[in-house]
N, C-alpha and C. Protein backbone atom coordinates (compact mmCIF):
# COMPACT_ATOMS: atom_id res chain seq x y z
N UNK A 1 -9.46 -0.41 41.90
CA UNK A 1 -9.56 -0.92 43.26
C UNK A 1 -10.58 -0.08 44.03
N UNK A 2 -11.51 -0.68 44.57
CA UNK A 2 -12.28 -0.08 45.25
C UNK A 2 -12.09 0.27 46.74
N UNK A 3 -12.03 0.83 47.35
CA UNK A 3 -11.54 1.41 48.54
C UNK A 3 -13.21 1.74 49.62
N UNK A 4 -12.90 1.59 50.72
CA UNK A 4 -14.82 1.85 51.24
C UNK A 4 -14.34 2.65 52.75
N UNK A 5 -14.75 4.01 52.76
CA UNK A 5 -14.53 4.62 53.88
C UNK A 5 -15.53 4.44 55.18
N UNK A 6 -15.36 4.09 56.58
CA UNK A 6 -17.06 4.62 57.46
C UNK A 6 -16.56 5.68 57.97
N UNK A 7 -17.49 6.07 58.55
CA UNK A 7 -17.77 7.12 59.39
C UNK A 7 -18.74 7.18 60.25
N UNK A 8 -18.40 7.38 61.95
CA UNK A 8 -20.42 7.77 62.33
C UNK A 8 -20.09 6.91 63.67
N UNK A 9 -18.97 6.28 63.78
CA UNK A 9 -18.71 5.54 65.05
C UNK A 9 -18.70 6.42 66.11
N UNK A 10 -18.29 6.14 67.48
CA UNK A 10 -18.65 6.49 68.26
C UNK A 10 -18.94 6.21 69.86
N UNK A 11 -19.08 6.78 71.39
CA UNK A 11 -19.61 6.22 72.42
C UNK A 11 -20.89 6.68 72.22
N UNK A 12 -21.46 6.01 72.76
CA UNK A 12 -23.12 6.56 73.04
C UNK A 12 -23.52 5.76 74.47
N UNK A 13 -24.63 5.94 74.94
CA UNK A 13 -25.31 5.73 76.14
C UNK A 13 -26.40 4.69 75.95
N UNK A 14 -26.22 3.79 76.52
CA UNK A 14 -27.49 2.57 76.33
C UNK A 14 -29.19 2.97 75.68
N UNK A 15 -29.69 3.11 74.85
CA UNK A 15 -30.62 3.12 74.44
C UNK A 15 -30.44 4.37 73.44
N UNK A 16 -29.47 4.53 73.51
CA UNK A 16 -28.99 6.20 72.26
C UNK A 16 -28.97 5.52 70.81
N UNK A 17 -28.52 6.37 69.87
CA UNK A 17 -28.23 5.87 68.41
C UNK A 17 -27.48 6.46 67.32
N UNK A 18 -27.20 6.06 66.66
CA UNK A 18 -25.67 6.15 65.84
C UNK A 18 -26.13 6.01 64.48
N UNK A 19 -25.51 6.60 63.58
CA UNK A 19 -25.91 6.25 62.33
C UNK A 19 -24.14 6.37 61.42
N UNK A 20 -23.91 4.87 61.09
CA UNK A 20 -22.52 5.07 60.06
C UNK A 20 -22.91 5.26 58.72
N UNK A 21 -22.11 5.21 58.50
CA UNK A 21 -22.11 5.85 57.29
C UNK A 21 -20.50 5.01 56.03
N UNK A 22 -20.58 4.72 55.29
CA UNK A 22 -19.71 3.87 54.36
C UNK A 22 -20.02 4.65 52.72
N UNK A 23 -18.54 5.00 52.29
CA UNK A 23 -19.00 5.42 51.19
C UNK A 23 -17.56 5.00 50.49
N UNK A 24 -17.68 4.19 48.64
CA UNK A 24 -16.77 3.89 48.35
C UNK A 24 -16.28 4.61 47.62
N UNK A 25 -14.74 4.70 47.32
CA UNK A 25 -14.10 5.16 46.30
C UNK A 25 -13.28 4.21 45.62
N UNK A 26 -13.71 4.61 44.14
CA UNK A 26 -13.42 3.71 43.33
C UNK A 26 -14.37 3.06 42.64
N UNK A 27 -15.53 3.49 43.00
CA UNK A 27 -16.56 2.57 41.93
C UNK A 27 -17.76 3.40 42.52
N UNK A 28 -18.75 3.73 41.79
CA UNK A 28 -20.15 3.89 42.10
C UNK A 28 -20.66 3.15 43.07
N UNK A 29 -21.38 3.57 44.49
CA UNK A 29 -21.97 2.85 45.07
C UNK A 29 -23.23 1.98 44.10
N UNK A 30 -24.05 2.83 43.38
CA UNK A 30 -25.30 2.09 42.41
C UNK A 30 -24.91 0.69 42.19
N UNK A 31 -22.87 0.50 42.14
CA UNK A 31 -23.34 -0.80 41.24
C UNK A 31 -21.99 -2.11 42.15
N UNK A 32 -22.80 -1.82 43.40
CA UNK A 32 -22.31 -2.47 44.37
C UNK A 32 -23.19 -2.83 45.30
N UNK A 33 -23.28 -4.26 45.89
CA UNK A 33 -24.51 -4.85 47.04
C UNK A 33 -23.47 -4.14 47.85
N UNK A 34 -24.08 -3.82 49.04
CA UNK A 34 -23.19 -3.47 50.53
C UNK A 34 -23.62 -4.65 51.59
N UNK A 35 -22.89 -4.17 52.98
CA UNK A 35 -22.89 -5.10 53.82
C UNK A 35 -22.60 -4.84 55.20
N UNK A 36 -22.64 -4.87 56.35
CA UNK A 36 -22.22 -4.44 57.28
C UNK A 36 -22.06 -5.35 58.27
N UNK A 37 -20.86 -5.43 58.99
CA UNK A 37 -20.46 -6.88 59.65
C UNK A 37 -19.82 -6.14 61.01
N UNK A 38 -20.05 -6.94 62.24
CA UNK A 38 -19.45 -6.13 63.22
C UNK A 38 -18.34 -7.53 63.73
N UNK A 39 -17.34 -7.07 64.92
CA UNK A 39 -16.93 -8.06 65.80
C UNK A 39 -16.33 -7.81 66.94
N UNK A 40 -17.12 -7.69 67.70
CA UNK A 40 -17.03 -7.66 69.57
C UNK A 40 -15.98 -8.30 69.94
N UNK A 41 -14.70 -7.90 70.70
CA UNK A 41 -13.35 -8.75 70.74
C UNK A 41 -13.80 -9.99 72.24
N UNK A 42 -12.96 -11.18 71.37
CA UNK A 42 -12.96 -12.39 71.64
C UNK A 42 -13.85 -13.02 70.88
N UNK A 43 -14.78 -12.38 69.78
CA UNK A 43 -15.83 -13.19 68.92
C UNK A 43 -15.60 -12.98 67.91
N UNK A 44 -16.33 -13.73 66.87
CA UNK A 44 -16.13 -14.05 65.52
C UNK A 44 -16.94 -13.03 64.89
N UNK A 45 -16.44 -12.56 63.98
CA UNK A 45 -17.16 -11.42 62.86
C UNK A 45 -18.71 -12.13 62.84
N UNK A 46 -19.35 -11.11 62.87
CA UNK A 46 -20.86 -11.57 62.95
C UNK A 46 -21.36 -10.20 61.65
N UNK A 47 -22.85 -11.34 61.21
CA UNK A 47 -23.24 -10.55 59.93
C UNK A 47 -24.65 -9.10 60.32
N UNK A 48 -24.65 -8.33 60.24
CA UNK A 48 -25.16 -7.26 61.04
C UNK A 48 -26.61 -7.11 59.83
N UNK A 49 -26.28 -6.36 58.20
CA UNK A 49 -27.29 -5.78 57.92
C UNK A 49 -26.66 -6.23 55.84
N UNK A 50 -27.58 -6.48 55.15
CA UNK A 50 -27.19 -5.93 53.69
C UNK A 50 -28.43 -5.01 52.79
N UNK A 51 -27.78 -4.91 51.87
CA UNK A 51 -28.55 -4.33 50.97
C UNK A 51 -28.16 -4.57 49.43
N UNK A 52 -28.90 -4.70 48.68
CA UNK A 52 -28.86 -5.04 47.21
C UNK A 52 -28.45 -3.47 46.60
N UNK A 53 -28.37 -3.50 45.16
CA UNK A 53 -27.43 -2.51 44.82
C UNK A 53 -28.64 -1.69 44.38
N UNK A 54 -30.02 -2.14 44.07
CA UNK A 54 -31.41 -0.98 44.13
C UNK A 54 -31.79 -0.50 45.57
N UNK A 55 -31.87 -1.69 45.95
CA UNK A 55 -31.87 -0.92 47.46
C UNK A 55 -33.18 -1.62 47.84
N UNK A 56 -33.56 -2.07 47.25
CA UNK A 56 -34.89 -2.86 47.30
C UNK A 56 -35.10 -4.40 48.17
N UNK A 57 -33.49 -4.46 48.17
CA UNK A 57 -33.50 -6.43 48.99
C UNK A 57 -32.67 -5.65 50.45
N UNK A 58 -32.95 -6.26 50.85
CA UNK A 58 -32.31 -6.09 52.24
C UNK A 58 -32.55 -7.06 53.33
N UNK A 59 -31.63 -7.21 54.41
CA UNK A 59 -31.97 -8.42 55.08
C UNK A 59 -31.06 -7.94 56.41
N UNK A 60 -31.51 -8.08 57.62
CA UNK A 60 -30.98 -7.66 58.77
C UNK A 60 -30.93 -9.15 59.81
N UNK A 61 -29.55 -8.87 60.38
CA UNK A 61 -29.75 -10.04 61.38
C UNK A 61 -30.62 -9.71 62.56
N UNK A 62 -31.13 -11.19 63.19
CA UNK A 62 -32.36 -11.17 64.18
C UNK A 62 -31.91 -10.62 65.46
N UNK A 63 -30.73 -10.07 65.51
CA UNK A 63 -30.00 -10.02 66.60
C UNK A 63 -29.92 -8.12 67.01
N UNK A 64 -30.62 -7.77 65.75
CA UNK A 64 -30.64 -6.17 65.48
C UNK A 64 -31.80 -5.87 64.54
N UNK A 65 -32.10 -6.89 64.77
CA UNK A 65 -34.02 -6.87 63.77
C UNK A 65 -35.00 -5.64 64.42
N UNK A 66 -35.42 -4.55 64.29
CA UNK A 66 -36.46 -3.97 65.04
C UNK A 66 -35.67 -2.65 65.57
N UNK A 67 -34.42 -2.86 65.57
CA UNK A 67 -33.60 -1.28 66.00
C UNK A 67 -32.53 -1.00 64.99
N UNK A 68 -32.30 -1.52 64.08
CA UNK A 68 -31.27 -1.55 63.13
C UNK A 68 -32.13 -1.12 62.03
N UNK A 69 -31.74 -0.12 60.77
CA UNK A 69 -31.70 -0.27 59.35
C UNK A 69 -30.71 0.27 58.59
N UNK A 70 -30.54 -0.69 57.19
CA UNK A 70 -29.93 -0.41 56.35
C UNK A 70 -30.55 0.72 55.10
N UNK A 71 -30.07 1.39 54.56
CA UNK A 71 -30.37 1.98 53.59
C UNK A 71 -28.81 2.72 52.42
N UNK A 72 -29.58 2.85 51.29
CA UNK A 72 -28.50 3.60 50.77
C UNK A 72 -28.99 4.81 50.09
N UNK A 73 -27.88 5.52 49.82
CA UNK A 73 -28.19 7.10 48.84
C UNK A 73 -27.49 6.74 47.51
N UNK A 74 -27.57 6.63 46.47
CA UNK A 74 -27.24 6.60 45.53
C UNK A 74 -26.71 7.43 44.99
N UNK A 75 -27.16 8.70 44.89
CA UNK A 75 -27.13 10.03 44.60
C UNK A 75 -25.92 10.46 45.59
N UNK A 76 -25.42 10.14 46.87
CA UNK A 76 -24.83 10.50 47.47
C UNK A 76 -23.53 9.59 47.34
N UNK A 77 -23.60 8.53 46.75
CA UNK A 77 -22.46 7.45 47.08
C UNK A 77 -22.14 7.46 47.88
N UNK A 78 -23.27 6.93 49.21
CA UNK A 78 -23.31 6.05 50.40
C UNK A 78 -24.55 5.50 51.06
N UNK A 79 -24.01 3.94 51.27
CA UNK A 79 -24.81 3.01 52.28
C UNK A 79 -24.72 3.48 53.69
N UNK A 80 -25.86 3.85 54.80
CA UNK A 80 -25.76 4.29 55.89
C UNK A 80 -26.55 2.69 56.96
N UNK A 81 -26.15 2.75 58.13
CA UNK A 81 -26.60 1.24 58.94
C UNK A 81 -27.23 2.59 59.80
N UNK A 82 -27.98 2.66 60.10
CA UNK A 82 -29.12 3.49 61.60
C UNK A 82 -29.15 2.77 62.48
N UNK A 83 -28.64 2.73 63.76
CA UNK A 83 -28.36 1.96 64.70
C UNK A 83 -29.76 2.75 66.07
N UNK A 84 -30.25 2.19 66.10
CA UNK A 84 -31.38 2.95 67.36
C UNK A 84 -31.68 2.17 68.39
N UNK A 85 -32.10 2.01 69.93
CA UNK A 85 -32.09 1.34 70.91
C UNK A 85 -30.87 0.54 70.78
N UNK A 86 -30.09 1.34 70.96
CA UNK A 86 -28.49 0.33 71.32
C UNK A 86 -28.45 0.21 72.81
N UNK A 87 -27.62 -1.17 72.31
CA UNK A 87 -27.50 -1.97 73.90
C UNK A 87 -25.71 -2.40 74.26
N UNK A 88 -25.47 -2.18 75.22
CA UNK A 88 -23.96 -2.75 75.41
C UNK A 88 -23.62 -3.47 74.79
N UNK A 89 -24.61 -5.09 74.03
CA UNK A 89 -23.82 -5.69 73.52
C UNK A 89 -23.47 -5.53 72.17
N UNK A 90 -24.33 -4.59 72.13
CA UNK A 90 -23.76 -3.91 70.12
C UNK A 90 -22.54 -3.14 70.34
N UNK A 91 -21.71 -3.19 71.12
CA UNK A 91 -20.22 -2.81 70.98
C UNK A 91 -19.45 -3.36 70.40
N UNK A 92 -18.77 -3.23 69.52
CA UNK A 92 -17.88 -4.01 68.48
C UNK A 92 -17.07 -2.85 67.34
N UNK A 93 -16.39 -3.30 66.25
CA UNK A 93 -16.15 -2.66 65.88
C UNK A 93 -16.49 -3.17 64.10
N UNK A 94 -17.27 -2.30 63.47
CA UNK A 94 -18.12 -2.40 62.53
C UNK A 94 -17.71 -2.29 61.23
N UNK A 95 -17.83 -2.96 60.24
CA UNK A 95 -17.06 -3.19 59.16
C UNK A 95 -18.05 -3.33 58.31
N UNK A 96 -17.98 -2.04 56.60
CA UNK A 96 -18.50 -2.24 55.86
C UNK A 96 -18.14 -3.05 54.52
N UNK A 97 -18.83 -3.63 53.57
CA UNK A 97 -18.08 -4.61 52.84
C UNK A 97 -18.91 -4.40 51.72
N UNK A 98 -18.51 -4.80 50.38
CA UNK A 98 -18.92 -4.61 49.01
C UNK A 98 -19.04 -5.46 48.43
N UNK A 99 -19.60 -5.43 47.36
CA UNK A 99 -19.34 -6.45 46.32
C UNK A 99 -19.61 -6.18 45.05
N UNK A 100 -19.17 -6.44 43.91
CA UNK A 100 -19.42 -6.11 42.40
C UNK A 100 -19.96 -7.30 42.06
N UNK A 101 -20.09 -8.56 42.55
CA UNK A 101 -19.70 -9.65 41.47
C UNK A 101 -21.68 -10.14 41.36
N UNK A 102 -22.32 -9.58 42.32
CA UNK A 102 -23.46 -9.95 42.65
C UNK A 102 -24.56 -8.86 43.35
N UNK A 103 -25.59 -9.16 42.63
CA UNK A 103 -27.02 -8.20 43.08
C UNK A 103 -27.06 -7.61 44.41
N UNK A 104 -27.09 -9.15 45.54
CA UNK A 104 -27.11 -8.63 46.64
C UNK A 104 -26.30 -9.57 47.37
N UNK A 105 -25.60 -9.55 48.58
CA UNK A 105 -24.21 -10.73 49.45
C UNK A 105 -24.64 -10.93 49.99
N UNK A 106 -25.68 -10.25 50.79
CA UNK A 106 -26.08 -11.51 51.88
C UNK A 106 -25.41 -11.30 53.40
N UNK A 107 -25.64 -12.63 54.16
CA UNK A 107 -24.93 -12.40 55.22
C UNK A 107 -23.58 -13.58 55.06
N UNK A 108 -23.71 -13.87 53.94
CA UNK A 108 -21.77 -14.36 54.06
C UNK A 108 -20.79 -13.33 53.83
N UNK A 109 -19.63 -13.47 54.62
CA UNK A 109 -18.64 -12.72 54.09
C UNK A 109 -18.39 -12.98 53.12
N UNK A 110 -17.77 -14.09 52.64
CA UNK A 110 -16.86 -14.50 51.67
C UNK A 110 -17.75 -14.33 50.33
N UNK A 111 -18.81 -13.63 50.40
CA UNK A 111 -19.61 -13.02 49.21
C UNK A 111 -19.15 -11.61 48.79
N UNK A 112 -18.26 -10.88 49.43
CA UNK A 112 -17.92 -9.78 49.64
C UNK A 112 -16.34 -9.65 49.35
N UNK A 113 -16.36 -8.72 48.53
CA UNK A 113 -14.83 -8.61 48.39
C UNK A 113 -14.02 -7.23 48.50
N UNK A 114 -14.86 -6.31 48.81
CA UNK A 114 -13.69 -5.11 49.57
C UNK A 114 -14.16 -4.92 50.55
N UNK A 115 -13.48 -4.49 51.74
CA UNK A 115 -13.27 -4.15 53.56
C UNK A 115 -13.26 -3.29 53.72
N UNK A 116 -13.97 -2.44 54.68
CA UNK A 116 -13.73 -1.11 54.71
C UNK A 116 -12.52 -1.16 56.32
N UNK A 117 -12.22 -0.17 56.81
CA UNK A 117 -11.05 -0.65 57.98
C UNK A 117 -11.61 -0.64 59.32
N UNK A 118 -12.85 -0.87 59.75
CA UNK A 118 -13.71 -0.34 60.74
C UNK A 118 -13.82 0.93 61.66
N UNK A 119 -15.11 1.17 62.14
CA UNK A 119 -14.95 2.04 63.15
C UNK A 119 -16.40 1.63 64.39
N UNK A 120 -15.25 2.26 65.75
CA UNK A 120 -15.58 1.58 66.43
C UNK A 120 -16.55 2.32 67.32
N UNK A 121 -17.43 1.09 67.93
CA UNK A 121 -19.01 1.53 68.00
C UNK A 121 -18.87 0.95 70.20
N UNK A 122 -18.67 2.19 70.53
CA UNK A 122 -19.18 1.60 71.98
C UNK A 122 -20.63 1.54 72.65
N UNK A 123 -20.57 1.25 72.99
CA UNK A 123 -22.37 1.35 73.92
C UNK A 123 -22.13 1.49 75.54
N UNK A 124 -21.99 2.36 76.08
CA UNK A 124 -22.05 2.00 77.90
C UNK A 124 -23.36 2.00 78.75
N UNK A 125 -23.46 1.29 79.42
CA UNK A 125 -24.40 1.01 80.33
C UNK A 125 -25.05 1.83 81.26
């Protein structure tokens, strides 16, 4: 069973930046796509950032395109999200996600099959 810890949440100040951090136990990160999904209460889980299990595919939503990146350490067994020019509405609470079954997930959830338990990301104004 694979298990996926974050870390790196946080308040910060409108235009500050954060960097989480997700690392699994139970399986080698190398041979897992990652994923990072947030959800701002009263809204629906929204798809934030992925990465393929080289590290080479990656795909960010347009909504965090230009201040957001994904990356991973291999060597370290962990995927980190770099959060930079944050804005109030990137408050939510941020959820990393895995997958074995495939190269890279994408921005569906249901491509993803372990949860990490979130941690939560404020932004104030």
């Amino acid at each position: 069973q694979v298990q996926l810890v974050e870390s790196g949440g946080g308040l910060v100040q409108a235009g500050g930046s954060l960097r989480l951090s997700c690392a699994p136990s139970g399986r080698t990160v190398s041979t897992l796509a990652m994923g990072w999904f947030r959800q701002a209460p009263g809204k629906e889980r929204e798809f934030v950032a992925a990465i393929s299990w080289s590290g080479s595919t990656t795909s960010i939503a347009d909504s965090v395109k230009g201040r957001f990146t994904i990356s991973r350490a291999n060597a370290k067994n962990t995927v980190y999200l770099q959060m930079d020019s944050l804005k109030p509405e990137d408050t939510a609470i941020y959820y990393c996600a895995a997958t074995g079954r495939a190269y890279f997930g994408g921005s569906d959830p249901d491509n993803y099959d372990y949860w990490g338990q979130g941690t939560q990301v404020t932004v104030s104004s």
